[in-house]
C-alpha atoms as a PDB file:
ATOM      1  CA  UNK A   1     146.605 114.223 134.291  1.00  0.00           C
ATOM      2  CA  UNK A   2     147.575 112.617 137.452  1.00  0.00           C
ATOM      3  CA  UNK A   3     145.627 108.864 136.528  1.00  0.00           C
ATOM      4  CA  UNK A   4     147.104 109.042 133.263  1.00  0.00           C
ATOM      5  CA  UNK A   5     151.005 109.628 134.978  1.00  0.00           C
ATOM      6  CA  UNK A   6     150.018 106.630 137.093  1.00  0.00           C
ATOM      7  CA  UNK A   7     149.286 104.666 134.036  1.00  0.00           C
ATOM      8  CA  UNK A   8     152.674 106.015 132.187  1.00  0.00           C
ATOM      9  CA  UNK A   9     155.032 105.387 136.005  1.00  0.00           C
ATOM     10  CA  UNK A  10     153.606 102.025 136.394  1.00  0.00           C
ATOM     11  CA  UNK A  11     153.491 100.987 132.788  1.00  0.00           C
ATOM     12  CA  UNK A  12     157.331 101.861 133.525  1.00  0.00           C
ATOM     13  CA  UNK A  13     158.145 101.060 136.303  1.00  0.00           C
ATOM     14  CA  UNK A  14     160.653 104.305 137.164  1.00  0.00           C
ATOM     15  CA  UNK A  15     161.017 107.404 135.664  1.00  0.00           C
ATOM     16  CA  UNK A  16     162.772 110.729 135.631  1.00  0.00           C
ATOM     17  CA  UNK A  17     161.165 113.586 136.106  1.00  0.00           C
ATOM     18  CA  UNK A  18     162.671 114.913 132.983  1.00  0.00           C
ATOM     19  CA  UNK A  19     161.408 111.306 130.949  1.00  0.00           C
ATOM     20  CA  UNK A  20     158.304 112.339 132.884  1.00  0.00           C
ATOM     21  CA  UNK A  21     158.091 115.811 131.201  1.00  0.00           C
ATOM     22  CA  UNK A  22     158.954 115.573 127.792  1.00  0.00           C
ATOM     23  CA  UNK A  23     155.979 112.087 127.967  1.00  0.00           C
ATOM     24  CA  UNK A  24     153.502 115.047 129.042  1.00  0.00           C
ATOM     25  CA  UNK A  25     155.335 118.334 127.055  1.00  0.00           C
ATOM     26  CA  UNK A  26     154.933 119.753 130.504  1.00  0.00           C
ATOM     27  CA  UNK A  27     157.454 122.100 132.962  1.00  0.00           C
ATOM     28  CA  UNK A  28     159.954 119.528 135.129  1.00  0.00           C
ATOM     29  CA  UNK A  29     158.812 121.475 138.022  1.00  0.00           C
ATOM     30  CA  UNK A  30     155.693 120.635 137.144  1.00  0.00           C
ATOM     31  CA  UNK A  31     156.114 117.296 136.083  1.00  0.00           C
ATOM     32  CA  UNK A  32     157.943 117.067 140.045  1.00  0.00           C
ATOM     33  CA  UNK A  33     155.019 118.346 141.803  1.00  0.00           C
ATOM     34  CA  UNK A  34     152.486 115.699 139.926  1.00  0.00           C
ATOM     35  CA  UNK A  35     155.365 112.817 140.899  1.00  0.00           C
ATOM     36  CA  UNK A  36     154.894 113.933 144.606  1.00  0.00           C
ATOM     37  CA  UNK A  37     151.206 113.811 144.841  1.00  0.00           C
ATOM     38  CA  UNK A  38     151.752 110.325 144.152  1.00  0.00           C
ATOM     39  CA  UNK A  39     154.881 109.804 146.841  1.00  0.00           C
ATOM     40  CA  UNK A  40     152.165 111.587 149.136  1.00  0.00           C
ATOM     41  CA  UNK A  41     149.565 108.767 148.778  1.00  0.00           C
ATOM     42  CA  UNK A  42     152.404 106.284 148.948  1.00  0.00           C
ATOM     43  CA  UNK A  43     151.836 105.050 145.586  1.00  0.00           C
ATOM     44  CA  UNK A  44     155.453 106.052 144.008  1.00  0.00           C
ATOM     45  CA  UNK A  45     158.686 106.349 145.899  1.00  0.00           C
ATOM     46  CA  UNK A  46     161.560 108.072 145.177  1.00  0.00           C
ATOM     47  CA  UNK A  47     164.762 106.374 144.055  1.00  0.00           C
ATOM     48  CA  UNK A  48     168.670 106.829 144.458  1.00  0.00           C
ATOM     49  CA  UNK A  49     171.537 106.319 142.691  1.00  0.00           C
ATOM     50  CA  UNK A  50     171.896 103.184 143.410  1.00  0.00           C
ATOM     51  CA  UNK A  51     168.050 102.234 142.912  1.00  0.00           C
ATOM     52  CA  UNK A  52     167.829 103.729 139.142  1.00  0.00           C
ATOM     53  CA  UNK A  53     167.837 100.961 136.955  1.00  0.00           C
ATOM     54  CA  UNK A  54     167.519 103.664 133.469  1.00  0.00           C
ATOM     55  CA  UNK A  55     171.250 102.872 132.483  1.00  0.00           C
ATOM     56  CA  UNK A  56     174.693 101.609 133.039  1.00  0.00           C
ATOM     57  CA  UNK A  57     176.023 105.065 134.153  1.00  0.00           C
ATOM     58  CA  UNK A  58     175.523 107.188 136.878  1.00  0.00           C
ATOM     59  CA  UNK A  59     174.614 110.144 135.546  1.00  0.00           C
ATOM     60  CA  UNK A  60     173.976 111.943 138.944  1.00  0.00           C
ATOM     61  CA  UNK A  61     170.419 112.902 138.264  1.00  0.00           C
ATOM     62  CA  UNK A  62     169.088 109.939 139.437  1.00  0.00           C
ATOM     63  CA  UNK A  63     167.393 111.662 142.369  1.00  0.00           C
ATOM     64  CA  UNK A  64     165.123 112.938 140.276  1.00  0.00           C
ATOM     65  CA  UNK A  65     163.944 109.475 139.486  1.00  0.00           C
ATOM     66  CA  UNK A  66     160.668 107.723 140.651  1.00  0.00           C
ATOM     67  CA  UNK A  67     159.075 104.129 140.900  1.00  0.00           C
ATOM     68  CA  UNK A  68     155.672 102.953 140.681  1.00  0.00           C
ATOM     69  CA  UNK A  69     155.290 100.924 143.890  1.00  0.00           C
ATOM     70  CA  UNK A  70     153.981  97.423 142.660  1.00  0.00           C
ATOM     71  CA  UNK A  71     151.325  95.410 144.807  1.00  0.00           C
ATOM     72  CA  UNK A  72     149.003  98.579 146.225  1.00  0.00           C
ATOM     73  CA  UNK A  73     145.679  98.919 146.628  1.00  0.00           C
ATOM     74  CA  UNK A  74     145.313 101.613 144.342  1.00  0.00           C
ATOM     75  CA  UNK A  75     145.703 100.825 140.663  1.00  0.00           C
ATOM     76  CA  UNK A  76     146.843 103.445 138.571  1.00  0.00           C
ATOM     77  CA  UNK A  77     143.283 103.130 136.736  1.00  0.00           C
ATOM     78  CA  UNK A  78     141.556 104.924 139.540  1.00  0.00           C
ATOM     79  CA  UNK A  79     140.157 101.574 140.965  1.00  0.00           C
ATOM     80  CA  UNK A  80     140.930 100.076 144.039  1.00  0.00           C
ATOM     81  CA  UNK A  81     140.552  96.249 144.386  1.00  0.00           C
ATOM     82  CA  UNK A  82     138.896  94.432 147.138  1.00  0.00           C
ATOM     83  CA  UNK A  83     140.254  91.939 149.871  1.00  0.00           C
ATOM     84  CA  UNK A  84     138.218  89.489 150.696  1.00  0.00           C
ATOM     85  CA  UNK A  85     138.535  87.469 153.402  1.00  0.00           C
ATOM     86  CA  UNK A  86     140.034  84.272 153.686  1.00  0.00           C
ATOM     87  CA  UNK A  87     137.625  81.294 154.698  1.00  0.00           C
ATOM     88  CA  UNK A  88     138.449  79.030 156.923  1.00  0.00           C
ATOM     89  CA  UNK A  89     138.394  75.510 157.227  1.00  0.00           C
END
């Protein structure tokens, strides 16, 4: 369940936790504590009002919002890609 919320955040972008529950038919407090696993490894972040980007009004539940964070290591398919080092001339 957790790799396939990765997929769904980052396929998205952000997400409620409700937008996140109804996806998986699954409890919002449940649906929270999956969100924070991936705040934990530093993979999502939560966002504020004036971060959600969901609507035009500010519904006040935007705390409850998340966003994948773009350019880490870890891909949301379980795979983590490689650096490799620069050469030099």
């Amino acid at each position: 369940m957790l790799m396939e919320l990765a997929d769904f955040l980052a396929s998205r972008k952000e997400a409620t936790v409700s937008d996140v529950a109804a996806h998986f038919d699954i409890a919002p407090e449940t649906a929270r504590a999956l969100l924070e696993h991936w705040v934990r490894k530093g993979s999502a972040a939560r966002i504020g009002l004036e971060q959600c980007r969901q609507c035009a009004i500010h519904c006040g539940k935007s705390w409850q919002a998340y966003r994948w964070i773009e350019g880490r290591d870890d891909q949301p398919d379980g795979h983590t890609t490689a650096t490799l080092p620069q050469e030099t001339k």
